[in-house]
Protein backbone atom coordinates (compact mmCIF):
# COMPACT_ATOMS: atom_id res chain seq x y z
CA UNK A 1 -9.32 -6.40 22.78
CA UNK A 2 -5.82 -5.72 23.50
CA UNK A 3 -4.47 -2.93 25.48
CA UNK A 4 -2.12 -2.89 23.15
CA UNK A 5 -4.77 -1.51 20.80
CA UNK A 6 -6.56 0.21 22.94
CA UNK A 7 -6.08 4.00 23.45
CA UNK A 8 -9.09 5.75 24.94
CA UNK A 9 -9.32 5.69 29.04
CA UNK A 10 -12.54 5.48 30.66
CA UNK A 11 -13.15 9.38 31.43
CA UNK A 12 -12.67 9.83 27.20
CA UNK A 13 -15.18 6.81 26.85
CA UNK A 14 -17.55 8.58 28.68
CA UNK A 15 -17.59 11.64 27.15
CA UNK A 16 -17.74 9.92 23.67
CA UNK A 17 -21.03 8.20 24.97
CA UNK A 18 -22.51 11.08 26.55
CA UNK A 19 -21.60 13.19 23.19
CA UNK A 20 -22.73 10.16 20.78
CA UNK A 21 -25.99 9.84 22.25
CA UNK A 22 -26.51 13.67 21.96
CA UNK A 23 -26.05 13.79 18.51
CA UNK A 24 -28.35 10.66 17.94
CA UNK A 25 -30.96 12.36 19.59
CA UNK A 26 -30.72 15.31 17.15
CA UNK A 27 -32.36 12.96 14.87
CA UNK A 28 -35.45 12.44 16.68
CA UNK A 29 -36.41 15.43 18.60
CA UNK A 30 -35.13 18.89 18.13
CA UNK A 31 -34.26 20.22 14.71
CA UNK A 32 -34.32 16.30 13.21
CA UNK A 33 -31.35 16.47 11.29
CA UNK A 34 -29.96 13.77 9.46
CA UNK A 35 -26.99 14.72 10.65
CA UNK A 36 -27.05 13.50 14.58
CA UNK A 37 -26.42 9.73 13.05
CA UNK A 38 -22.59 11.02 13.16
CA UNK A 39 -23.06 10.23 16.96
CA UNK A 40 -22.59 6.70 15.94
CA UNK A 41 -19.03 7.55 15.41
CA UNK A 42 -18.02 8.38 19.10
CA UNK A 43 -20.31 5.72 20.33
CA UNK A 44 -18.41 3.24 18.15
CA UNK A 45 -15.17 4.53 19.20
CA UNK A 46 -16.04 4.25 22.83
CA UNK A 47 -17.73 0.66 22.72
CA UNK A 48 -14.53 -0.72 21.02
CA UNK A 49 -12.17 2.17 23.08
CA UNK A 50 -10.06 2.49 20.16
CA UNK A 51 -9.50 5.92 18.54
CA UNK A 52 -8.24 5.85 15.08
CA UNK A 53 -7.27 9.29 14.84
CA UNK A 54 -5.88 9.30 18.22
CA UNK A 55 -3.39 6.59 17.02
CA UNK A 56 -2.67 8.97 13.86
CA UNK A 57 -1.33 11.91 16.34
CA UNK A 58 -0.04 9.85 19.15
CA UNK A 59 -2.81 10.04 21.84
CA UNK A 60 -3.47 7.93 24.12
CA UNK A 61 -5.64 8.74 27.13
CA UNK A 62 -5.62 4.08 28.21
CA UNK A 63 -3.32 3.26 30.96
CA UNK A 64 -1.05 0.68 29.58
């Protein structure tokens, strides 16, 4: 991809992985929610490093 499109920098990548998989894991152990497969969104967002709402308010954490 583009750097052009890109807008999340590695530290924000990171977090979104460390965050997604968190979530997922809510699924299988602890209170088993349904809910933890949101974690797929910050994993997405960090395997592609494109933010859509960070490109809605102007973010962008990628060196150009």
């Amino acid at each position: 991809m583009n750097c052009k499109c890109k807008n999340l920098g590695t530290a924000d990548r990171i977090v979104r992985v460390v965050i997604g998989l968190i979530l997922i894991a809510l699924v299988f152990v602890g209170p088993q929610t349904p809910w933890g497969w949101l974690g797929l969104i910050p994993l997405v967002t960090a395997g592609i490093s494109f933010c859509p709402l960070y490109r809605l308010f102007g973010i962008r954490t990628c060196k150009l």
